[in-house]
N, C-alpha and C. Protein backbone atom coordinates (compact mmCIF):
# COMPACT_ATOMS: atom_id res chain seq x y z
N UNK A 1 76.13 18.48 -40.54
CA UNK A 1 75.89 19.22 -39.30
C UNK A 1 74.53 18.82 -38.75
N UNK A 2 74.62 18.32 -37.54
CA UNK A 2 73.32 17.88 -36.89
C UNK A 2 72.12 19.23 -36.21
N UNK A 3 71.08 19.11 -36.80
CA UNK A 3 69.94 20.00 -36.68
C UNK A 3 69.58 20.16 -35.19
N UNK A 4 69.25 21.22 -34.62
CA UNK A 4 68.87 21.75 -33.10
C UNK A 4 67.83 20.71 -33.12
N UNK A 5 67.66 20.32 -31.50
CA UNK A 5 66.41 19.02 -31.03
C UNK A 5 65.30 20.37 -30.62
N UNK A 6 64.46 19.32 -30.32
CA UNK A 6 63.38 20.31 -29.17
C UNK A 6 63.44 19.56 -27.91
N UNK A 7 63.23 19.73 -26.46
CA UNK A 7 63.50 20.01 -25.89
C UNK A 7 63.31 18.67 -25.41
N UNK A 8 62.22 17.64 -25.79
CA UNK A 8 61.75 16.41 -25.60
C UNK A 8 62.58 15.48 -26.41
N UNK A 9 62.72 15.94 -27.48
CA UNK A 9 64.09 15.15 -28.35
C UNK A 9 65.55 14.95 -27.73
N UNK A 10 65.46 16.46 -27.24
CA UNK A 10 66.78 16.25 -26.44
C UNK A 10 67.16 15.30 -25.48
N UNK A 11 65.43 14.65 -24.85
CA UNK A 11 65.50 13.57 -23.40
C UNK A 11 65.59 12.64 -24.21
N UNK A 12 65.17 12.41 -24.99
CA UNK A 12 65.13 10.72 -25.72
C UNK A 12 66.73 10.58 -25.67
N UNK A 13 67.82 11.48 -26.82
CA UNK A 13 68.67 11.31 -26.76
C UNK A 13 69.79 11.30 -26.20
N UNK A 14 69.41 11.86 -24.61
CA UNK A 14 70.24 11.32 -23.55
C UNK A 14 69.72 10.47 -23.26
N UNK A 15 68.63 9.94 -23.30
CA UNK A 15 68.55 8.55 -22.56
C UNK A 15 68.73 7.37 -23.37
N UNK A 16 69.17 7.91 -24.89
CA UNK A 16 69.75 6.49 -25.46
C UNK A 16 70.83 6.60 -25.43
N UNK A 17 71.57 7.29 -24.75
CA UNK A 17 73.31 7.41 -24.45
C UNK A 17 73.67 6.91 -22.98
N UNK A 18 72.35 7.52 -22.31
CA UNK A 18 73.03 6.81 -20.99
C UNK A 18 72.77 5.41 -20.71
N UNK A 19 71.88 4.72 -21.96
CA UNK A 19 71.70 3.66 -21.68
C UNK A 19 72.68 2.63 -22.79
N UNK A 20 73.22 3.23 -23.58
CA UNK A 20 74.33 2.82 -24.34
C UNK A 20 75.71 2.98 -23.35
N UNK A 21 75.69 4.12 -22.32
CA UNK A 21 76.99 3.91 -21.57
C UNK A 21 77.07 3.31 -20.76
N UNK A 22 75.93 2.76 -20.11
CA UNK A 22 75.70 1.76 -18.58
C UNK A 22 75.51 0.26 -19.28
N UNK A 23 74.85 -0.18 -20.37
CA UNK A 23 74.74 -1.64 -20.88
C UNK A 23 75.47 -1.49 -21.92
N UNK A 24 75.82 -0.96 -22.55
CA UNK A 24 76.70 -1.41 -24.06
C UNK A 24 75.97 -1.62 -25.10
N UNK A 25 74.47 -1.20 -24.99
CA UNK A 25 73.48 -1.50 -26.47
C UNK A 25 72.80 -0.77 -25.96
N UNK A 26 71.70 0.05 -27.11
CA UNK A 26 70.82 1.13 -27.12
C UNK A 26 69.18 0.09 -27.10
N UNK A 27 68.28 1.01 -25.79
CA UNK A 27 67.15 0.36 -26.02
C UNK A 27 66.66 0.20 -27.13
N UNK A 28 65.42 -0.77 -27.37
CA UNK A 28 64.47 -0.87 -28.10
C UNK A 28 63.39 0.49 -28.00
N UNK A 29 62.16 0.56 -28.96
CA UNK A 29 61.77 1.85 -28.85
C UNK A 29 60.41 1.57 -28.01
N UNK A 30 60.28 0.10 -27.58
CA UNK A 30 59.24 -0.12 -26.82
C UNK A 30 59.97 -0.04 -25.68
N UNK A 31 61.07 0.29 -25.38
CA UNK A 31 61.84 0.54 -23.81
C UNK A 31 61.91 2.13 -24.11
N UNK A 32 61.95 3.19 -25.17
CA UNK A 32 62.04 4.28 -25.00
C UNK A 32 60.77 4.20 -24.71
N UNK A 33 59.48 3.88 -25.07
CA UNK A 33 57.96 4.38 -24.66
C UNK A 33 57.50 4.15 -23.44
N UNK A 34 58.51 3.16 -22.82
CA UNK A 34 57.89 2.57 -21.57
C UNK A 34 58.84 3.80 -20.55
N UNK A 35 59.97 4.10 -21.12
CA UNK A 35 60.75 5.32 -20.16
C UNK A 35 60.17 6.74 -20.12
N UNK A 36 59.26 6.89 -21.54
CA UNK A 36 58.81 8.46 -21.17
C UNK A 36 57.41 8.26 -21.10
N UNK A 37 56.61 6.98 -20.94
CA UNK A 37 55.13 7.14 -21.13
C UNK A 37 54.67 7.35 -22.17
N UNK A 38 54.97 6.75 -23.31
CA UNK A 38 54.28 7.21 -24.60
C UNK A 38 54.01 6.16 -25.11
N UNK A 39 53.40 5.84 -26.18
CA UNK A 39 53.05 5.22 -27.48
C UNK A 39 54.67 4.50 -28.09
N UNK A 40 54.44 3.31 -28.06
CA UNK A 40 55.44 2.64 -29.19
C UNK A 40 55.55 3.51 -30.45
N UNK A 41 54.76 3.81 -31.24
CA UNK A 41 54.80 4.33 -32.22
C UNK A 41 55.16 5.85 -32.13
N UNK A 42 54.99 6.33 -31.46
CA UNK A 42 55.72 8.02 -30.94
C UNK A 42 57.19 7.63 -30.54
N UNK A 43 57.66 7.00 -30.03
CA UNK A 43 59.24 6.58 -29.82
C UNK A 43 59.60 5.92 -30.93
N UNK A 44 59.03 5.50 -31.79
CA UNK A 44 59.77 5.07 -33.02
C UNK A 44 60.09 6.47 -33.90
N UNK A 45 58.81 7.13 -33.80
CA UNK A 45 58.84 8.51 -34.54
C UNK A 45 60.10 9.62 -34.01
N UNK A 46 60.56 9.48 -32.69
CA UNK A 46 61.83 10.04 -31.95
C UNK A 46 62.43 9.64 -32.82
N UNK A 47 62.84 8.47 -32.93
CA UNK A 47 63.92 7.32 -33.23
C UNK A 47 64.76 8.15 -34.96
N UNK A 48 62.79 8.40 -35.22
CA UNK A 48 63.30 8.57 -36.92
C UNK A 48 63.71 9.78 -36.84
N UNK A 49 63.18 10.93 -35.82
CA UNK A 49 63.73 12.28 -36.33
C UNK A 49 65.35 12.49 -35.76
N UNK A 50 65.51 11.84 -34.84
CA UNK A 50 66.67 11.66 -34.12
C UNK A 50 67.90 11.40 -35.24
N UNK A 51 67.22 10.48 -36.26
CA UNK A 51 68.12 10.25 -37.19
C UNK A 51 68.09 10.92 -38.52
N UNK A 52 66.98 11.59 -38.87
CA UNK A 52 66.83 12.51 -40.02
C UNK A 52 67.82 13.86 -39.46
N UNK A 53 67.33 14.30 -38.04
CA UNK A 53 68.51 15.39 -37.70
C UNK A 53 69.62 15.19 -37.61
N UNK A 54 70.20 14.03 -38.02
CA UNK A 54 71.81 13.35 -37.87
C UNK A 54 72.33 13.63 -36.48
N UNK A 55 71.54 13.15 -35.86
CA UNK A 55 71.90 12.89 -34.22
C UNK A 55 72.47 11.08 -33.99
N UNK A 56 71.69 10.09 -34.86
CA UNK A 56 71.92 9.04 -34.59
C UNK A 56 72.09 8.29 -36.03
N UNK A 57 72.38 7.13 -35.73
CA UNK A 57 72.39 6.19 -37.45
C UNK A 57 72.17 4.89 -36.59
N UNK A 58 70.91 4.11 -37.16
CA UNK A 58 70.25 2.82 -36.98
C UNK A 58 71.07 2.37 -37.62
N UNK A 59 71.53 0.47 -37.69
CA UNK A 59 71.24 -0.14 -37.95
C UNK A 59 70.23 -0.90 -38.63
N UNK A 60 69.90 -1.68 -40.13
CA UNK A 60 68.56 -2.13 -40.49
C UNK A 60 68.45 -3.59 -39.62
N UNK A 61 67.32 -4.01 -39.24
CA UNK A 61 67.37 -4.74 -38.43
C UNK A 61 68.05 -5.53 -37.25
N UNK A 62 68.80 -4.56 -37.16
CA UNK A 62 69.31 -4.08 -35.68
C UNK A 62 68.85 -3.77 -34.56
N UNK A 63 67.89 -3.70 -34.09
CA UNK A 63 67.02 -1.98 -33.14
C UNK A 63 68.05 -1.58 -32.12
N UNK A 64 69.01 -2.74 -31.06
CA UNK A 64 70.13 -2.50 -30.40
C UNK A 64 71.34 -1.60 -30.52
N UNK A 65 71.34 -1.61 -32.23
CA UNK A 65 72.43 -1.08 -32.70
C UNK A 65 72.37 0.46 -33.06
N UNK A 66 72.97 1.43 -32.11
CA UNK A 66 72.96 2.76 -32.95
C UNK A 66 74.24 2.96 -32.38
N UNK A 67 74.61 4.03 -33.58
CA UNK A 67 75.80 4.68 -33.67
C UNK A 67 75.43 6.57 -33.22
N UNK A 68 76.36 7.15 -32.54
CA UNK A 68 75.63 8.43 -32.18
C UNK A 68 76.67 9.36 -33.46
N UNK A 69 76.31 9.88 -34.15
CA UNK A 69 76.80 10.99 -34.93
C UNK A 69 77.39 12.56 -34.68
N UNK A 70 76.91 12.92 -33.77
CA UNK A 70 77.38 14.10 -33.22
C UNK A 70 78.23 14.59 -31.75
N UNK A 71 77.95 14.56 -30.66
CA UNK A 71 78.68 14.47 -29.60
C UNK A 71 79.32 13.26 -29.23
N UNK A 72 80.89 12.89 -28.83
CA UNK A 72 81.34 11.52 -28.20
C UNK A 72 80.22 10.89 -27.23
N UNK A 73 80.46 9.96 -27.44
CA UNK A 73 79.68 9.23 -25.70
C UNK A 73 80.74 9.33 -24.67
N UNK A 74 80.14 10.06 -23.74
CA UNK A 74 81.12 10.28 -22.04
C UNK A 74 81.08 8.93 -21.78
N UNK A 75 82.64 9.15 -21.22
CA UNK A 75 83.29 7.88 -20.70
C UNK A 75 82.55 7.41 -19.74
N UNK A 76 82.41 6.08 -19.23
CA UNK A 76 82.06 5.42 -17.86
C UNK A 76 82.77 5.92 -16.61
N UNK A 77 82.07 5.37 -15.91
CA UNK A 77 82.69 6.16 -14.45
C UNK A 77 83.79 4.70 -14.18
N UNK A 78 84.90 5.15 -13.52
CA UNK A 78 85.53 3.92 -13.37
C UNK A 78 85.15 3.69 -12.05
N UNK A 79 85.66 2.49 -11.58
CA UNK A 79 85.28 1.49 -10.61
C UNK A 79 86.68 1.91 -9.31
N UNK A 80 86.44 2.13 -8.62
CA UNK A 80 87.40 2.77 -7.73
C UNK A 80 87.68 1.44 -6.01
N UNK A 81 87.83 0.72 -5.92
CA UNK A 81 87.60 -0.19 -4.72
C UNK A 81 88.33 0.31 -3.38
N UNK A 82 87.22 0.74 -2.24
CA UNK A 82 87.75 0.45 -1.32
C UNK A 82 88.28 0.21 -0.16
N UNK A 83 89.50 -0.26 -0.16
CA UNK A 83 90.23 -1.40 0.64
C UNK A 83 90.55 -1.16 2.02
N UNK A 84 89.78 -0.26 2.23
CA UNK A 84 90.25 -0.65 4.30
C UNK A 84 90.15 0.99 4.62
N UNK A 85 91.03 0.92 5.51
CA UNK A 85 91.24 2.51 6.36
C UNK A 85 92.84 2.46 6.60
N UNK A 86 93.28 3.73 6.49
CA UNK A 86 94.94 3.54 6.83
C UNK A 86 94.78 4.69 7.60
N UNK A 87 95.47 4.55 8.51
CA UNK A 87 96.46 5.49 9.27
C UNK A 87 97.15 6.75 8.68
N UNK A 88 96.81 7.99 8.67
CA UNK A 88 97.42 9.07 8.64
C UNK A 88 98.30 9.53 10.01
N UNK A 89 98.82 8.44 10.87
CA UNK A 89 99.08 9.08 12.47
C UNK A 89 100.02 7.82 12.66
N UNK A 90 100.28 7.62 13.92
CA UNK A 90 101.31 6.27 13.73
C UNK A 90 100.63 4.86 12.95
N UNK A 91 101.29 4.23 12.63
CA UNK A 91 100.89 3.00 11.51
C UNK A 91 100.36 1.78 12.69
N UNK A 92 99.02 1.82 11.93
CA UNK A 92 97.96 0.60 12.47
C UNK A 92 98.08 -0.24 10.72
N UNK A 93 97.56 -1.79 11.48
CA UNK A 93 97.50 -2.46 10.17
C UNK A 93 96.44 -2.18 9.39
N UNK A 94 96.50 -1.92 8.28
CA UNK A 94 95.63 -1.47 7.20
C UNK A 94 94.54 -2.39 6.44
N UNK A 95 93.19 -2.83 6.86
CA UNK A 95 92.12 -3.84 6.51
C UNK A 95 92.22 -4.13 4.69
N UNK A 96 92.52 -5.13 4.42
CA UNK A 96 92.87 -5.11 3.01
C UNK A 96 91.24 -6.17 2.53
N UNK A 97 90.32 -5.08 2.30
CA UNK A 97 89.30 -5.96 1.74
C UNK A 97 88.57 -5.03 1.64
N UNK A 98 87.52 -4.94 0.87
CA UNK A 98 86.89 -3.99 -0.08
C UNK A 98 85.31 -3.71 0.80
N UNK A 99 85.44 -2.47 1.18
CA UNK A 99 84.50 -2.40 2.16
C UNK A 99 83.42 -1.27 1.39
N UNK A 100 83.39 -0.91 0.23
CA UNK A 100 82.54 0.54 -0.60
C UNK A 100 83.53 0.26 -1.72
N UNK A 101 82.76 1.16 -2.47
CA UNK A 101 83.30 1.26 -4.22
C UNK A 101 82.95 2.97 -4.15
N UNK A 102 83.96 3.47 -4.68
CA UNK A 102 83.79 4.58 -5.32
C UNK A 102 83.92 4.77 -7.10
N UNK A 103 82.74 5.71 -7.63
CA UNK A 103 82.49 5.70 -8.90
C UNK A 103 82.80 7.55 -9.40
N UNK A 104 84.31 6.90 -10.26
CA UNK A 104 84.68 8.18 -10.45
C UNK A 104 84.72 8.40 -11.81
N UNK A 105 84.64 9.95 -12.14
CA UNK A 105 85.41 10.04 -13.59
C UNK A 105 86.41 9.75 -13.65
N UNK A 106 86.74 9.54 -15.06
CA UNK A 106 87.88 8.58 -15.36
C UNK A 106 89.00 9.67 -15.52
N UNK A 107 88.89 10.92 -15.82
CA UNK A 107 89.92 12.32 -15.63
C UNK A 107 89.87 11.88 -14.33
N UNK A 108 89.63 12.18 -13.32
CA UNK A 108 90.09 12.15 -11.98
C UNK A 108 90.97 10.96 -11.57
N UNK A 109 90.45 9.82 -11.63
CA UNK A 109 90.84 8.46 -11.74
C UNK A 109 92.81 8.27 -11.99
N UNK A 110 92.87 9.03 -13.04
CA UNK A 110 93.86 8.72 -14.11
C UNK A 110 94.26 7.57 -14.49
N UNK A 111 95.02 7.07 -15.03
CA UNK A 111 96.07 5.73 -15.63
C UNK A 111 96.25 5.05 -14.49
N UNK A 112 96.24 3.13 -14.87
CA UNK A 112 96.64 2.69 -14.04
C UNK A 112 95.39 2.08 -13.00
N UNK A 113 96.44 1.15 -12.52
CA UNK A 113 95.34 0.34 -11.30
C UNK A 113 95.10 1.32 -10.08
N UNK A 114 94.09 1.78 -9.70
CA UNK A 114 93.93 2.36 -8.74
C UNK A 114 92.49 1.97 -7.22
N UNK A 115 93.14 1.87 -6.69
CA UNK A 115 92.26 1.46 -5.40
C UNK A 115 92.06 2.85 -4.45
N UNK A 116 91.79 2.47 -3.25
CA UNK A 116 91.39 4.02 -2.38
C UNK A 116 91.39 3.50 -0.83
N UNK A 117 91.55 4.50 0.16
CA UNK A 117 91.46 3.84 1.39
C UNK A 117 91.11 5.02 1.99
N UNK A 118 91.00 4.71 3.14
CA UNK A 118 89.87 5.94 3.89
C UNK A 118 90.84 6.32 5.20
N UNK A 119 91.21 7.39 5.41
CA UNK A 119 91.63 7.92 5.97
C UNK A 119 91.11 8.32 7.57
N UNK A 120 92.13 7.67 8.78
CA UNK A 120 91.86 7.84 10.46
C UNK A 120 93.22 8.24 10.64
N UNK A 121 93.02 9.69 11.32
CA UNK A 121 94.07 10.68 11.40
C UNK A 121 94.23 11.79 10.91
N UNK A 122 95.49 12.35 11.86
CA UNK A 122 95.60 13.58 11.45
C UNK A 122 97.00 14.71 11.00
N UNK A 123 97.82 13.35 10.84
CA UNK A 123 98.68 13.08 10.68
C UNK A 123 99.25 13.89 9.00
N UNK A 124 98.31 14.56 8.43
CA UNK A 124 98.91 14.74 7.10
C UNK A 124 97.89 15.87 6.70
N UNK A 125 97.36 16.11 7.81
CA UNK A 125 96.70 17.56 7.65
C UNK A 125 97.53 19.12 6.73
N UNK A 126 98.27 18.86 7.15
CA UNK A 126 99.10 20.39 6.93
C UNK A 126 99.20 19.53 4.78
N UNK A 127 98.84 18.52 4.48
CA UNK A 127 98.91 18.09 2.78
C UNK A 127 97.37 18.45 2.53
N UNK A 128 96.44 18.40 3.39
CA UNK A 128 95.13 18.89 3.04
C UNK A 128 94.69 17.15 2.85
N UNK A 129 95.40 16.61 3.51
CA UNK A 129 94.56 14.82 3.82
C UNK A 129 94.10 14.95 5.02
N UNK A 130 92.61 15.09 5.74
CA UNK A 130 92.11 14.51 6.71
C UNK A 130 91.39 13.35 7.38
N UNK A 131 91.13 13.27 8.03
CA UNK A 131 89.87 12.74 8.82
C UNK A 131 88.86 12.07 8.38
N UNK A 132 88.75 10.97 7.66
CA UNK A 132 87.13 10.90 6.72
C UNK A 132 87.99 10.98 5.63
N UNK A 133 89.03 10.99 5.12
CA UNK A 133 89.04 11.58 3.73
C UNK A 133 89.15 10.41 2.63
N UNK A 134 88.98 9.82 1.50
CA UNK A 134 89.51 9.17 0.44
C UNK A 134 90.54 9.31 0.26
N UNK A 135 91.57 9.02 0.31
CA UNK A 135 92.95 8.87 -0.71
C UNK A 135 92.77 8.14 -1.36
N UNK A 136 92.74 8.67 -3.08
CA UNK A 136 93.17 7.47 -4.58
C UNK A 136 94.69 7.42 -4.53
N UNK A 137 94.97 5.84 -4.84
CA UNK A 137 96.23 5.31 -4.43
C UNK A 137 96.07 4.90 -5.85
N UNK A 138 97.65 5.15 -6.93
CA UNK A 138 97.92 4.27 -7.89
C UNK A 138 98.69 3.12 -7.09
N UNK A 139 98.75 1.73 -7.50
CA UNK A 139 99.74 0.77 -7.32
C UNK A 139 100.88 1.37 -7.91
N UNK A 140 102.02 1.08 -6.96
CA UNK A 140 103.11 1.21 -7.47
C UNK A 140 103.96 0.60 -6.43
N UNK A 141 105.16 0.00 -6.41
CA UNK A 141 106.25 -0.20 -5.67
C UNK A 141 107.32 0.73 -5.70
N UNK A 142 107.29 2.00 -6.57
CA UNK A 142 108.30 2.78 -5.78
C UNK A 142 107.67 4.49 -6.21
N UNK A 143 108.25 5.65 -5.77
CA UNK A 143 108.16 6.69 -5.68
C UNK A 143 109.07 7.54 -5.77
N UNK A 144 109.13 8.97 -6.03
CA UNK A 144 110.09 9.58 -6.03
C UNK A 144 109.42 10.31 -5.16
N UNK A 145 111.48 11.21 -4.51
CA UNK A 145 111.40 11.87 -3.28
C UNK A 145 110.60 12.86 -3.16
N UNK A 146 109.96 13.17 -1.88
CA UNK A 146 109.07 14.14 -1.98
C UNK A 146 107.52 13.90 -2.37
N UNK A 147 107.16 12.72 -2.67
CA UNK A 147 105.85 12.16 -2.98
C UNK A 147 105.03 11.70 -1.82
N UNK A 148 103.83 11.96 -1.92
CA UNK A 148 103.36 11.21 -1.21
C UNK A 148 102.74 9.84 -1.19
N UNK A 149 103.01 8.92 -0.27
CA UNK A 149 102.11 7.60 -0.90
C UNK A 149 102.28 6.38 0.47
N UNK A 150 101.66 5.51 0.05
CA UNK A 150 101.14 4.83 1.35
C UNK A 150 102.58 3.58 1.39
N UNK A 151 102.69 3.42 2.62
CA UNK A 151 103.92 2.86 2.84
C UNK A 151 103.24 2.01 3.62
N UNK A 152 104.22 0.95 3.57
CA UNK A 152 103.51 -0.67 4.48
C UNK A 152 105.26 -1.08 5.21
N UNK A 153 105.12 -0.41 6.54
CA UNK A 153 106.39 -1.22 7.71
C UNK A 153 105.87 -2.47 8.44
N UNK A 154 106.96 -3.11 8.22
CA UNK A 154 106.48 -4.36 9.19
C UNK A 154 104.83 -4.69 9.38
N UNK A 155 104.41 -4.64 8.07
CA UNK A 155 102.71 -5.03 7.74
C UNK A 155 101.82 -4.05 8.64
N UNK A 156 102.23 -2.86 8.23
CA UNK A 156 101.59 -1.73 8.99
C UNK A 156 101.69 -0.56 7.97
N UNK A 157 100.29 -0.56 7.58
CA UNK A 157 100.59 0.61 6.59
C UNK A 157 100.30 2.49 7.21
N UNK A 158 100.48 3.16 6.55
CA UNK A 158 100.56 4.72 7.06
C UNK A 158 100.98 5.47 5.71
N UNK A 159 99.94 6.67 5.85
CA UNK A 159 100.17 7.47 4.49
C UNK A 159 100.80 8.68 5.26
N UNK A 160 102.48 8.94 4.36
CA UNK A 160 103.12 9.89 4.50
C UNK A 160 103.81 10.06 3.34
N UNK A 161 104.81 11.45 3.39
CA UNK A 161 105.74 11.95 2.39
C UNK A 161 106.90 10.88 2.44
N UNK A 162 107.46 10.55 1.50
CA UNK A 162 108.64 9.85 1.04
C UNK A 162 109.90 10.72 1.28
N UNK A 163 110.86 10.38 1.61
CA UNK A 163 112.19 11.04 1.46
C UNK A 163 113.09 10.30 2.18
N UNK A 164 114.23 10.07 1.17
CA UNK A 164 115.41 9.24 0.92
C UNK A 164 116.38 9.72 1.21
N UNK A 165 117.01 9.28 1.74
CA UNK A 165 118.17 10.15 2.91
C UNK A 165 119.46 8.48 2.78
N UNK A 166 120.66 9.10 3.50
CA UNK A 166 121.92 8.03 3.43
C UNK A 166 121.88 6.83 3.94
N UNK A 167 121.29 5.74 3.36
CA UNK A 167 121.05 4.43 3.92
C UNK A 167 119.32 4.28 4.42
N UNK A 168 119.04 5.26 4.65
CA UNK A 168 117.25 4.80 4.80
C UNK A 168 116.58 5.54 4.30
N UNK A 169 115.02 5.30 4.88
CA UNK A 169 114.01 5.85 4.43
C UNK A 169 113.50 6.74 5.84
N UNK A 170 112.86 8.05 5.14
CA UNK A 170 111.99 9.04 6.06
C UNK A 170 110.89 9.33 5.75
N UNK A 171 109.77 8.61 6.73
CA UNK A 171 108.42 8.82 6.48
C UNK A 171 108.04 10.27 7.31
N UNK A 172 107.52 11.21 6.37
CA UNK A 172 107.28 12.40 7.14
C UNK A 172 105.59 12.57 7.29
N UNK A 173 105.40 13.46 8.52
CA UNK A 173 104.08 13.53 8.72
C UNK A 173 103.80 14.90 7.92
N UNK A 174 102.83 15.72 7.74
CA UNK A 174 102.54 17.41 7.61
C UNK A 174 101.54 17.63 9.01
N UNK A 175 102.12 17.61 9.90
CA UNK A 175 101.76 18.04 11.31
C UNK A 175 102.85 17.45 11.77
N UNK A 176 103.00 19.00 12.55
CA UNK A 176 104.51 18.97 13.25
C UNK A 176 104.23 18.42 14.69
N UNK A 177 103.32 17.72 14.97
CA UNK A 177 102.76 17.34 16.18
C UNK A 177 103.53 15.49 15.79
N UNK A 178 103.38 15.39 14.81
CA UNK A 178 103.89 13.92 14.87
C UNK A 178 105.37 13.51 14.05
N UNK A 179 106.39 12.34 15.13
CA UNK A 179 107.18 12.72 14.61
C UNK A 179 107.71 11.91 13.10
N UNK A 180 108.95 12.12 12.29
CA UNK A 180 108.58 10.96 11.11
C UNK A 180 109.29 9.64 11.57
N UNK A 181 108.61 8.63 10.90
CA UNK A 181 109.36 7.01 11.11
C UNK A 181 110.34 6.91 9.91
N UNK A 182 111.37 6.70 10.86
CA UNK A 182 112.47 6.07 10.19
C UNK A 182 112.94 5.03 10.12
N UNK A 183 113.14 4.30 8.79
CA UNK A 183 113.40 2.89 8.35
C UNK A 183 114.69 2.98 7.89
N UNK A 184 115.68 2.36 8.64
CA UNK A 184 117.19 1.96 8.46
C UNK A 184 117.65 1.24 7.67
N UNK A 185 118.52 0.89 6.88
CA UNK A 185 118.74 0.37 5.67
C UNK A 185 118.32 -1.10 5.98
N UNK A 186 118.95 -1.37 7.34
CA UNK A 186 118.78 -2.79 7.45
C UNK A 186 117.58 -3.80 7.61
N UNK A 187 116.52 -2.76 7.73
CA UNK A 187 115.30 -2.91 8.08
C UNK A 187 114.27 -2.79 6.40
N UNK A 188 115.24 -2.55 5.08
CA UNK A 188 114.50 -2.71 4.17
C UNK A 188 113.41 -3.52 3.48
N UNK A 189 113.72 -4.73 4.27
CA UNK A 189 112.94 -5.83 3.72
C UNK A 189 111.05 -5.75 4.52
N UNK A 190 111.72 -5.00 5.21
CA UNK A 190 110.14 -5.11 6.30
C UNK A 190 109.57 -3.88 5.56
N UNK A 191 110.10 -2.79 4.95
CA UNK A 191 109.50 -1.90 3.97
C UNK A 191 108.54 -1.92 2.45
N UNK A 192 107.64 -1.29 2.04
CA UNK A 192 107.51 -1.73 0.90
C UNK A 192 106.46 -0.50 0.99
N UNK A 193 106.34 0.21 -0.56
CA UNK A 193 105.16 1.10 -1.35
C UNK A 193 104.10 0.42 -1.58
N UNK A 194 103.01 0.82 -1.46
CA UNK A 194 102.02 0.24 -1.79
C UNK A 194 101.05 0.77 -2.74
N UNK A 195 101.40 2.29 -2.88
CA UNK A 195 100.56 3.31 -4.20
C UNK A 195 101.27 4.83 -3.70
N UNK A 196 101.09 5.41 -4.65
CA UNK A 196 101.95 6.59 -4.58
C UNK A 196 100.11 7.13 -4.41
N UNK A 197 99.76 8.23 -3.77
CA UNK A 197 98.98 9.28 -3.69
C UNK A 197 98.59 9.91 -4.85
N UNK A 198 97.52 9.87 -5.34
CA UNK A 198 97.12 11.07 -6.78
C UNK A 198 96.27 11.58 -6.54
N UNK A 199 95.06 11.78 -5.56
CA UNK A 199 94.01 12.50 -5.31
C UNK A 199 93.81 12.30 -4.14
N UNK A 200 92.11 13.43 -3.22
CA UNK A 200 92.20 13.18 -2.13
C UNK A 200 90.42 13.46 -2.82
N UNK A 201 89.70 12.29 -2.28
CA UNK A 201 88.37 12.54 -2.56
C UNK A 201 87.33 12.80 -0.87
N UNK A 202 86.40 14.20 -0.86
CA UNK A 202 86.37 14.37 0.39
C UNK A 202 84.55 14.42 -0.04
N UNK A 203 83.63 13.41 1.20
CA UNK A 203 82.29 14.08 0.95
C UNK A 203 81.79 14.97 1.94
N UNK A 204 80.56 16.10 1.24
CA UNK A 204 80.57 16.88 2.25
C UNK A 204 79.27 16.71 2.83
């Protein structure tokens, strides 16, 4: 069982975690002295109580190498790209090139390749998608009914509800102000999914 820090112990040892979660190796203790202003030899002395309280385990001639003993290390933020602006309103072509990165937790994120696009319209208001908003898009090529997710007609993408009806497809809006596009069976090939909808990221 790892022993209570004091309150300065406690900074050392987030900052050899957050620097183990952003580079993949734990500073040296002449990079902990140079981060809090101290003495080389006072950050080595962290180093040792850090590990007498079974907070950490060195490596012998290692200094890069520690293992943390008590709490997991929090995941990285994942890498979120993205790719243009789509249409929540009738379908404009959708800029496919990486214009911002969003840095998310990886709970939010979920499974899977996921990109994001930024939302012009108002078209899907009544789903609580606006104006400004993020939509996280998993890749996917198909969906089930009733989902929401970004659809690409005739190289024109637009985020609406899915629903499958006798021979085509019904893109629905949530504003009854706009009406839904309908894709006829014969017209399948000009159709295609491009990510089903899993979040809506909004800044305020």
């Amino acid at each position: 069982m790892a022993e209570p820090l004091t309150s300065s112990q406690r900074r050392v040892l987030d900052f050899l975690r957050e620097s183990v979660t952003r580079n993949r190796f734990a500073p040296t203790a002449k990079e902990v002295a140079a981060r809090f202003g101290i003495a080389e030899k006072n950050a080595f002395y962290y180093l040792e109580v850090l590990e007498r309280k079974g907070h950490i385990r060195r490596r012998p001639h290692h200094p890069r190498r520690i293992e943390f003993t008590g709490e997991p290390l929090p995941r990285p933020p994942v890498r979120v790209p993205v790719l243009g602006r789509v249409p929540a309103g009738s379908p404009r072509e959708a800029i496919e090139h990486v214009e911002e990165e969003l840095f998310l937790d990886p709970a939010l994120a979920g499974e899977g390749e996921v990109f994001s696009l930024r939302v012009k319209g108002d078209s899907m208001v009544g789903a609580h998608i606006c104006e400004g908003d993020y939509v996280l898009v998993r890749a996917q090529a198909d969906a089930a009914d009733g989902e929401i997710v970004v659809a690409v007609v005739d190289g024109e993408a637009t985020v609406k509800r899915l629903r499958r009806e006798k021979g085509r497809i019904r893109l629905e809006a949530a504003n009854p102000a706009y009406p839904p596009i309908v894709v006829p069976g014969r017209a399948a090939r000009a159709f295609r999914i491009a990510g089903k909808v899993v979040g809506v990221f909004r800044r305020i």
